[in-house]
N, C-alpha and C. Protein backbone atom coordinates (compact mmCIF):
# COMPACT_ATOMS: atom_id res chain seq x y z
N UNK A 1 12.57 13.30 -1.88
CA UNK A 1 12.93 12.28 -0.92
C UNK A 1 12.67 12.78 0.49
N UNK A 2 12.04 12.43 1.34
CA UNK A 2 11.29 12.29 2.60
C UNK A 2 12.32 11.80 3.79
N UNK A 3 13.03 12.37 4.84
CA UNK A 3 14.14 11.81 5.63
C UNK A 3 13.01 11.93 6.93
N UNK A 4 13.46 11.29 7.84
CA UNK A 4 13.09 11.46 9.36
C UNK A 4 14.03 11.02 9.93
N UNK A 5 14.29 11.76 11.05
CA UNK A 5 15.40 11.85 12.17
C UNK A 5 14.78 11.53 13.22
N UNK A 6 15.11 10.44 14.34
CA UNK A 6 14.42 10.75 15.40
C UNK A 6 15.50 10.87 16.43
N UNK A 7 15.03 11.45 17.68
CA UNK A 7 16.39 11.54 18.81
C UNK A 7 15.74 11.58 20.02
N UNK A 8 16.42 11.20 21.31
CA UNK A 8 15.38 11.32 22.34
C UNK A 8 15.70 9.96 23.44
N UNK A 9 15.70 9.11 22.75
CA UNK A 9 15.20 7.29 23.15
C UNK A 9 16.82 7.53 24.64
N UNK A 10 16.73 6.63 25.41
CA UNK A 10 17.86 6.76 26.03
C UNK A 10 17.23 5.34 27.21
N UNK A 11 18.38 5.60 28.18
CA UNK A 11 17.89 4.81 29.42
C UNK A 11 17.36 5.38 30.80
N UNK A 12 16.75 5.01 31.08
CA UNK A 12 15.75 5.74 32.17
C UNK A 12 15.11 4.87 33.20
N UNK A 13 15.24 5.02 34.03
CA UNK A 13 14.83 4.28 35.70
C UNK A 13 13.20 4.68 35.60
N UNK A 14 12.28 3.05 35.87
CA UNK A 14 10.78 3.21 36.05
C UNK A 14 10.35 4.62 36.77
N UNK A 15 9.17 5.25 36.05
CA UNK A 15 8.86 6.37 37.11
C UNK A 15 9.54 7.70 36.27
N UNK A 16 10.39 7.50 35.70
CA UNK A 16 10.99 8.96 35.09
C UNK A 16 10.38 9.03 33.63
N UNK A 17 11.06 9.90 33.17
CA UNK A 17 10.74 10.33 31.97
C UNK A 17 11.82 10.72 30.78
N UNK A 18 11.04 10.49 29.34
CA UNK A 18 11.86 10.72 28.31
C UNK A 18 11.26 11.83 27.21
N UNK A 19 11.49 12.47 26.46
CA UNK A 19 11.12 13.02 25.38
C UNK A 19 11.82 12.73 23.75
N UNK A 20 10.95 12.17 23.03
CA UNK A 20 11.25 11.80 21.92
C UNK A 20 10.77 12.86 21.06
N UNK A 21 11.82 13.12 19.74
CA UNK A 21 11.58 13.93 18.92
C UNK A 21 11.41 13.09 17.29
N UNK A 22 10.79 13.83 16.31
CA UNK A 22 10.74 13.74 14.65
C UNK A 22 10.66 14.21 14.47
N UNK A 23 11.97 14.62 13.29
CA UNK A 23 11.98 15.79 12.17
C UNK A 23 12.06 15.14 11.59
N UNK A 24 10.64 15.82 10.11
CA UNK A 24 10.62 14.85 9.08
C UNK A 24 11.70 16.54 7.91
N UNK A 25 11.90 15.79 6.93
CA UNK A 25 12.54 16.80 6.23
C UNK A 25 12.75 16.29 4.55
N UNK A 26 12.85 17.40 3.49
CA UNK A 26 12.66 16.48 2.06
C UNK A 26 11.30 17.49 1.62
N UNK A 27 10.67 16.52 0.34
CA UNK A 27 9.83 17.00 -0.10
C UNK A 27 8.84 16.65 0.73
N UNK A 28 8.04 17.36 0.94
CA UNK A 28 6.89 16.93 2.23
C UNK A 28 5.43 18.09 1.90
N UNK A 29 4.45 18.08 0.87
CA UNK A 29 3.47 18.81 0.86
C UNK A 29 2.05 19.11 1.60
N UNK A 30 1.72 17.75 1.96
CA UNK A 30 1.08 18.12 3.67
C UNK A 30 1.19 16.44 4.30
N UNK A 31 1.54 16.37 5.52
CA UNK A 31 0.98 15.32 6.42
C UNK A 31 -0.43 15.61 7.14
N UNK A 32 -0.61 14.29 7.03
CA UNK A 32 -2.01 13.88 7.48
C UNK A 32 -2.13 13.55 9.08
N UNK A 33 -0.90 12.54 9.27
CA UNK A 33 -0.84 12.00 10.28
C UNK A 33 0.18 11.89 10.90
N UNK A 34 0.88 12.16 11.74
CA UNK A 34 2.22 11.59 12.32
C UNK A 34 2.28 11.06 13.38
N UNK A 35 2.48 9.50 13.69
CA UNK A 35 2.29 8.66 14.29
C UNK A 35 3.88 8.11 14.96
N UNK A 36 3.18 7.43 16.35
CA UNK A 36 4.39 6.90 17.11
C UNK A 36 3.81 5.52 17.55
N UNK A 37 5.04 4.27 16.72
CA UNK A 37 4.91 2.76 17.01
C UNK A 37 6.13 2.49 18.18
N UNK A 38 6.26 1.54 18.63
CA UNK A 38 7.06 0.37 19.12
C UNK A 38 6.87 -0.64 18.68
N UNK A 39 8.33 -0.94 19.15
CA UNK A 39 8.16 -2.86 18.66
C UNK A 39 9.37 -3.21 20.28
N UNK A 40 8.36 -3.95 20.68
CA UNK A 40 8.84 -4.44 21.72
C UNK A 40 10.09 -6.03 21.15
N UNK A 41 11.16 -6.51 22.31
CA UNK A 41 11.66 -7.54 21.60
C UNK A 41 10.35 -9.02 21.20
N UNK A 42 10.73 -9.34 19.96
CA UNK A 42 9.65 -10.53 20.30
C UNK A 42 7.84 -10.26 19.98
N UNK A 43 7.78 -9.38 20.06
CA UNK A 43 5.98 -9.02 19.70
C UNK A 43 6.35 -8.16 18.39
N UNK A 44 4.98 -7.74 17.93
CA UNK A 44 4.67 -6.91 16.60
C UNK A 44 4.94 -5.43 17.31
N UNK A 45 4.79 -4.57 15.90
CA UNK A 45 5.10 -3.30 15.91
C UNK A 45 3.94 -2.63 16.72
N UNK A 46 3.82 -1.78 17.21
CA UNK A 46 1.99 -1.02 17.99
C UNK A 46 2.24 0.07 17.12
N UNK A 47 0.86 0.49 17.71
CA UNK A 47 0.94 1.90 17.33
C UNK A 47 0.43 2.79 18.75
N UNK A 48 1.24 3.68 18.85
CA UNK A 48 1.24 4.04 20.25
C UNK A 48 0.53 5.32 20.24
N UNK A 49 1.06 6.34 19.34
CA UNK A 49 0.03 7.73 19.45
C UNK A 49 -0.20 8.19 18.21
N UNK A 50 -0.90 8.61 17.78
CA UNK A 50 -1.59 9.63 16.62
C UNK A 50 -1.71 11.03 16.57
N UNK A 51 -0.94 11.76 15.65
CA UNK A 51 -1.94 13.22 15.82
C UNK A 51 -2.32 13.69 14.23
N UNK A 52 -3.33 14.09 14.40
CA UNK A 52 -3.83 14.66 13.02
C UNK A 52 -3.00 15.82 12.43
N UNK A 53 -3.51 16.36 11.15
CA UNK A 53 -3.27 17.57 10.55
C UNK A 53 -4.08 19.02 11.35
N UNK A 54 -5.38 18.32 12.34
CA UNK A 54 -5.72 19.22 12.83
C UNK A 54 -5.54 18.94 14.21
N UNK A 55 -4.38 18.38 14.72
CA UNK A 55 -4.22 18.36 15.80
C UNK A 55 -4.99 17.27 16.53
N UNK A 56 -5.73 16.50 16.25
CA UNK A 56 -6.69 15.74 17.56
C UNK A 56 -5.56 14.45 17.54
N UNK A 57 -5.27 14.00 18.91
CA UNK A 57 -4.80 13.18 18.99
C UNK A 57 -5.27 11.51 20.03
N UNK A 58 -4.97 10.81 19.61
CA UNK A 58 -4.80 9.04 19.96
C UNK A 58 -3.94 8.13 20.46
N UNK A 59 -4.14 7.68 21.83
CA UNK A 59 -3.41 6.69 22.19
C UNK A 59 -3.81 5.60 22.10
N UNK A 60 -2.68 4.70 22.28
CA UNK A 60 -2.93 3.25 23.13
C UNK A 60 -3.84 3.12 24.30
N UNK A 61 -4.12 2.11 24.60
CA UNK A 61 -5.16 2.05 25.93
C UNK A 61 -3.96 2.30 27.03
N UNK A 62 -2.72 1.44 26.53
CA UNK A 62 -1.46 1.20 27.54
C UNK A 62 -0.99 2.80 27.81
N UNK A 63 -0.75 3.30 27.32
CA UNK A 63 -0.25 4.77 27.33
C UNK A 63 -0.77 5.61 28.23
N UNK A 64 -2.36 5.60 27.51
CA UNK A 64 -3.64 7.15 28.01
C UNK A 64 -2.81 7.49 29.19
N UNK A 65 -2.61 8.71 29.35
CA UNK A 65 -2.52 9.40 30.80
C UNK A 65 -1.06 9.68 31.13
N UNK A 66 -0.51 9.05 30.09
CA UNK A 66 1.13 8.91 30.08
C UNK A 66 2.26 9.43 29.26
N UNK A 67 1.53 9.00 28.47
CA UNK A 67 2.51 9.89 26.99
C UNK A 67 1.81 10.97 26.32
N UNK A 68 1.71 12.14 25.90
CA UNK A 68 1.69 12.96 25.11
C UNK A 68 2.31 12.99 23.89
N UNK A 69 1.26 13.25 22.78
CA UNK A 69 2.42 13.33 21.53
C UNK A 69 1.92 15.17 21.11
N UNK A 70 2.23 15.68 20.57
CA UNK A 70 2.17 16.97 19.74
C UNK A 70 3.09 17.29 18.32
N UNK A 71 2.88 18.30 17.83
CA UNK A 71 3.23 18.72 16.55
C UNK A 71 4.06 19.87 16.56
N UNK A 72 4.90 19.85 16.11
CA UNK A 72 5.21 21.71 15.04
C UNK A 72 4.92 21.75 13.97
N UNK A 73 4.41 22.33 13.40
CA UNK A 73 3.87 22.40 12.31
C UNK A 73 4.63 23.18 11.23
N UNK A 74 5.37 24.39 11.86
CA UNK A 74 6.35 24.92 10.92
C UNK A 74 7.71 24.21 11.06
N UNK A 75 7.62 23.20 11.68
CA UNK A 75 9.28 22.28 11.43
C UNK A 75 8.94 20.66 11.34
N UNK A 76 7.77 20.60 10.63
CA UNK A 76 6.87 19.31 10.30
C UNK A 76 8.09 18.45 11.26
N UNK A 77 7.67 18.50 12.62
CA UNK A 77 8.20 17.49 13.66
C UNK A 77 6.98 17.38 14.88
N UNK A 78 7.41 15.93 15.25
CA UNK A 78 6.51 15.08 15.81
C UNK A 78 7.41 15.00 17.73
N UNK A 79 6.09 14.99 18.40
CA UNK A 79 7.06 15.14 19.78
C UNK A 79 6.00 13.63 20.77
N UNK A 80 6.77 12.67 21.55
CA UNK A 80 6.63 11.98 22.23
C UNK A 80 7.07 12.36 23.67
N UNK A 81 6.35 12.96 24.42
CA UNK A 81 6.54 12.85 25.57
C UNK A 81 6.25 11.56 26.33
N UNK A 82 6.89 11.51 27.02
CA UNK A 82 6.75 9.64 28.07
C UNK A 82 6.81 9.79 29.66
N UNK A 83 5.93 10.04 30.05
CA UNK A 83 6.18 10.29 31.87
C UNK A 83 5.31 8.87 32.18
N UNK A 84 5.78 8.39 33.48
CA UNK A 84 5.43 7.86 34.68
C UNK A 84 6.14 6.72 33.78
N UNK A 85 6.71 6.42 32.98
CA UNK A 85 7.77 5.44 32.53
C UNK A 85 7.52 3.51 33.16
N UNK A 86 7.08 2.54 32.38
CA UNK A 86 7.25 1.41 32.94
C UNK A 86 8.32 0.30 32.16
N UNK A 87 8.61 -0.73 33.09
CA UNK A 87 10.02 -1.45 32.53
C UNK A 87 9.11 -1.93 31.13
N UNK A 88 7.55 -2.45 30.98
CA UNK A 88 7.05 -2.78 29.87
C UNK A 88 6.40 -1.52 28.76
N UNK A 89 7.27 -0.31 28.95
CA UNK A 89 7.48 0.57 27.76
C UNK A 89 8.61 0.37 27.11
N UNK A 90 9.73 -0.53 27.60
CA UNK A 90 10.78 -0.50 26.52
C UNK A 90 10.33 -1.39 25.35
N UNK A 91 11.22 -0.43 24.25
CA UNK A 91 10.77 -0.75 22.86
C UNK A 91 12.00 0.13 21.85
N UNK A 92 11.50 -0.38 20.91
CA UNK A 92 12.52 0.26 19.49
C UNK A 92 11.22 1.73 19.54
N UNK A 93 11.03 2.72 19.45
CA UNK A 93 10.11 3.52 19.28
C UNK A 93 10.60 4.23 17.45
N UNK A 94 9.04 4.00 17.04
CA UNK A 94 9.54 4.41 15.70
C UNK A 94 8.37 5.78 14.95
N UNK A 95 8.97 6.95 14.56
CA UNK A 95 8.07 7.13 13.90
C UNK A 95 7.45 7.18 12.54
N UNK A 96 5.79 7.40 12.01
CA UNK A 96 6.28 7.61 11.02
C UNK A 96 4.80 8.29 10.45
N UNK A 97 5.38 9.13 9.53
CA UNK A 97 4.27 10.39 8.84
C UNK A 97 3.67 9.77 7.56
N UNK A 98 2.48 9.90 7.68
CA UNK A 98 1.19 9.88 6.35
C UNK A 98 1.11 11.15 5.80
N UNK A 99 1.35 11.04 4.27
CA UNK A 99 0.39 12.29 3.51
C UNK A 99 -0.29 11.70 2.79
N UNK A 100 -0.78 12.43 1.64
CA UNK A 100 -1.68 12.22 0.82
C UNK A 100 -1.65 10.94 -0.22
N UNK A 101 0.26 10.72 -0.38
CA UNK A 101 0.61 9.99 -1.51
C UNK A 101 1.87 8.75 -1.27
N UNK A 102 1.69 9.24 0.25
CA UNK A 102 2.83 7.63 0.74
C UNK A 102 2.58 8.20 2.42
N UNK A 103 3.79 7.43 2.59
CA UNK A 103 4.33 7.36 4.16
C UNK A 103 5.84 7.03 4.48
N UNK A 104 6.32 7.18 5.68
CA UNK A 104 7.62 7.12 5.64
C UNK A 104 7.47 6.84 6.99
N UNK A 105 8.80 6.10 7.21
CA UNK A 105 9.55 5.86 8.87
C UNK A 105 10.54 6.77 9.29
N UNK A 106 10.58 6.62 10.36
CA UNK A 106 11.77 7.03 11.07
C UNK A 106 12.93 5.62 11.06
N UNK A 107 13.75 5.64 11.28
CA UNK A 107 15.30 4.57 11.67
C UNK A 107 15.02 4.21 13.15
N UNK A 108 14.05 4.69 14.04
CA UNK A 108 14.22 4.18 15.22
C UNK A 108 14.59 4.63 16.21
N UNK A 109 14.69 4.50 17.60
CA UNK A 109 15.26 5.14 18.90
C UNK A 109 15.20 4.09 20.14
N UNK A 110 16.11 3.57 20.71
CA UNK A 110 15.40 3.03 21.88
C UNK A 110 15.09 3.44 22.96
N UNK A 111 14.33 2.81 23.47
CA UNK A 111 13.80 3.19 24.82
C UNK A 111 13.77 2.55 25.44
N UNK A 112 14.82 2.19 27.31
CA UNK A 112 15.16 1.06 28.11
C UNK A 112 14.58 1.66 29.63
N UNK A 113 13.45 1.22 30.09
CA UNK A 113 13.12 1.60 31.36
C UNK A 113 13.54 0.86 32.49
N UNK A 114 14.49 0.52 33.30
CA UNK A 114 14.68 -0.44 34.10
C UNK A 114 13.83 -0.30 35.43
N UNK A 115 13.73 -0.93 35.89
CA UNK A 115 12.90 -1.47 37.27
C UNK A 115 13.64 -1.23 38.68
């Protein structure tokens, strides 16, 4: 069984910054991918960043230049950095890891940027 924890999400004034964390934990024999969505209120889920098993990573167009995601690899956890912060980044931020033979979510975190 496959758990993810995420922690991080909070409230934050436009312009600042947050750091979001995932620890995935359970049986876990390799990830492929560990990925970071939102779901804004009212719209679909995105997909906001990507990073591989070998590290190369993918944003949103909305993001580039803004968020950072990275890896640990010996504590199969996923990291969202969020600088220059806008009121249209708030969202449920969710993550969630690909291996070979499923995928899994995280429960969620929010993230409230006010203006």
């Amino acid at each position: 069984q496959v758990q993810l924890v995420e922690s991080g999400g909070g409230l934050v004034q436009a312009g600042g910054s947050l750091r979001l964390s995932c620890a995935a934990s359970g049986t876990i024999f390799s990830i492929n991918f560990m990925d970071w969505y939102r779901q804004a209120p009212g719209k679909q889920r995105e997909l906001v960043a990507s990073i591989t098993s070998t590290g190369i990573a993918n944003y949103a167009d909305s993001v580039k230049g803004r968020f950072t995601i990275s890896r640990d690899y010996a504590k199969d956890t996923t990291y969202l950095q969020m600088n220059s912060l806008k009121p249209e980044d708030t969202a449920i931020y969710y993550c969630k890891i690909v291996t070979a033979a499923s995928s899994h979510w995280g429960q969620g975190t929010q993230v409230t940027v006010s203006s």
